[in-house]
Protein backbone atom coordinates (compact mmCIF):
# COMPACT_ATOMS: atom_id res chain seq x y z
CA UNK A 1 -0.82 -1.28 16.56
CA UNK A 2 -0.86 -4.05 13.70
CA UNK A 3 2.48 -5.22 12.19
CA UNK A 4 3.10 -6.82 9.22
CA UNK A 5 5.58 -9.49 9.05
CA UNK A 6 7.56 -10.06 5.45
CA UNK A 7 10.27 -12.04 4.53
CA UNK A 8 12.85 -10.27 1.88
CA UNK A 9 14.36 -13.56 0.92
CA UNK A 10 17.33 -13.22 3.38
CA UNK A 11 15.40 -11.96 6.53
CA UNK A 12 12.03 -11.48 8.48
CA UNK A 13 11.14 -8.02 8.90
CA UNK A 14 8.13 -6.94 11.13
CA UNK A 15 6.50 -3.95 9.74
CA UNK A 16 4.18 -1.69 12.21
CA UNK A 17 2.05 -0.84 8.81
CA UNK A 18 1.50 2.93 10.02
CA UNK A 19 5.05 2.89 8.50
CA UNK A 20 4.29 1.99 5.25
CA UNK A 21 3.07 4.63 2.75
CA UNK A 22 2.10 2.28 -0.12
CA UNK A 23 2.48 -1.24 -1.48
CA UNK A 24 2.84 -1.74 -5.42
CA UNK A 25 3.04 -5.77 -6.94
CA UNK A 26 5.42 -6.05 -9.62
CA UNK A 27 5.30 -9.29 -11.60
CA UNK A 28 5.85 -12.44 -8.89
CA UNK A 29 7.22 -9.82 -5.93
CA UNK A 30 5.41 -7.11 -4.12
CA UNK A 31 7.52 -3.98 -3.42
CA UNK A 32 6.66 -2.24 0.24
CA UNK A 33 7.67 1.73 0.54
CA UNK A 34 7.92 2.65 3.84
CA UNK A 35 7.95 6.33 5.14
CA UNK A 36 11.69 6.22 5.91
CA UNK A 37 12.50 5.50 2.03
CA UNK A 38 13.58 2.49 2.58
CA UNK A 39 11.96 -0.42 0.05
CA UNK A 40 11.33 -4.02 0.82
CA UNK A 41 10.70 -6.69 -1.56
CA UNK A 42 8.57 -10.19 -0.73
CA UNK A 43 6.96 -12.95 -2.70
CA UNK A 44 3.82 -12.21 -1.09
CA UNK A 45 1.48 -11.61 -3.60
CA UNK A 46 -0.68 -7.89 -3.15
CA UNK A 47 -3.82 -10.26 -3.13
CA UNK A 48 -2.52 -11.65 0.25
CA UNK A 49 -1.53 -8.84 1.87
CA UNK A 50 -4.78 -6.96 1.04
CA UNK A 51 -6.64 -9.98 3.14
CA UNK A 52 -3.94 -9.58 6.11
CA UNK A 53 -4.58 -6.19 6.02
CA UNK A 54 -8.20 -5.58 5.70
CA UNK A 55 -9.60 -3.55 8.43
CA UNK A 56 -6.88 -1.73 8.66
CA UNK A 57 -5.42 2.12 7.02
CA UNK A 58 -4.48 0.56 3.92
CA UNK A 59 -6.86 0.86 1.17
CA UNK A 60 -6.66 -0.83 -2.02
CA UNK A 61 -7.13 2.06 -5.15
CA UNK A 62 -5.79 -0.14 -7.89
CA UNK A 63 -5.22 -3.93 -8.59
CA UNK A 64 -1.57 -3.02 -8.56
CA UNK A 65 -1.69 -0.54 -5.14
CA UNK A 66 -2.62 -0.47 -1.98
CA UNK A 67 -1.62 2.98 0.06
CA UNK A 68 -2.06 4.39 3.10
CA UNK A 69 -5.18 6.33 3.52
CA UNK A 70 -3.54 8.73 6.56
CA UNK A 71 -0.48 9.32 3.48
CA UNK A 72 -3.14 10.77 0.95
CA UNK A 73 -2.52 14.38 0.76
CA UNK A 74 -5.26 14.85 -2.54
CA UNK A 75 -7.07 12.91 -5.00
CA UNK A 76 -9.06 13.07 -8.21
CA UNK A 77 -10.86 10.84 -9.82
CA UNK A 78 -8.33 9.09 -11.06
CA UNK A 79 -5.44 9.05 -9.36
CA UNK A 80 -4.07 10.39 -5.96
CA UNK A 81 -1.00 12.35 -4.37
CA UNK A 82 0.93 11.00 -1.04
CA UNK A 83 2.52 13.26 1.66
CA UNK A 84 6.33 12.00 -0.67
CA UNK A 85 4.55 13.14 -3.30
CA UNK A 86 3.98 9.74 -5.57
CA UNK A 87 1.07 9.54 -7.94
CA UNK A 88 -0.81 6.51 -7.45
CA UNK A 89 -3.84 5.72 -10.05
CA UNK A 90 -7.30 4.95 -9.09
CA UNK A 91 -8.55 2.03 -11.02
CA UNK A 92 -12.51 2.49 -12.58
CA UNK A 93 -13.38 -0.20 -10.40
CA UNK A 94 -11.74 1.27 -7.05
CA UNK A 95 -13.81 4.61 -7.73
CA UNK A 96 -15.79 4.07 -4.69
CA UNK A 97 -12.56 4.01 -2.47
CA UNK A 98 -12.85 7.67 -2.42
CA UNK A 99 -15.70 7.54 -0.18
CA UNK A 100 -13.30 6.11 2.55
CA UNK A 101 -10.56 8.50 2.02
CA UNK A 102 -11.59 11.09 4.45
């Protein structure tokens, strides 16, 4: 399993990432859901996390997003559905990120 390691601004939290259903950046902090409900901030930028976790279940759909590809429950082409029910948009140039959806 791969964890992810953030810092909230008062504590270190290590993430195993099949616990995270998506990751959204908003402004100068990136906000992690997790399946539980719970929310975590960090001043991680989304560009950074998408390099720690390439190779992995997360899949980047939007400059703004990256979900978890096991949480997609359907999709268009633009925008997808995730098992809590979220719409998350599919950028023009993230089009071919339905290919590794299934």
């Amino acid at each position: 399993h791969f964890n992810l390691e953030v810092f909230d601004g008062k504590k270190y939290h290590n993430l195993n990432i099949h616990d995270i259903l998506f990751i959204k950046a908003d402004h100068v902090y990136v906000n992690i859901f997790l399946m539980d409900g719970q929310q975590l901030n960090t001043r991680k930028s989304l560009k950074q996390l998408a390099e720690i976790l390439e190779g992995t279940h997360m899949i980047q759909c939007h400059r703004s997003y990256l979900v978890n590809r096991n949480q997609i429950k359907s999709w268009n082409a633009d925008s997808m559905k995730l098992s809590n029910g979220k719409i998350i948009p599919i950028s023009r140039g993230k089009k071919y990120i339905l290919d590794q959806i299934n």
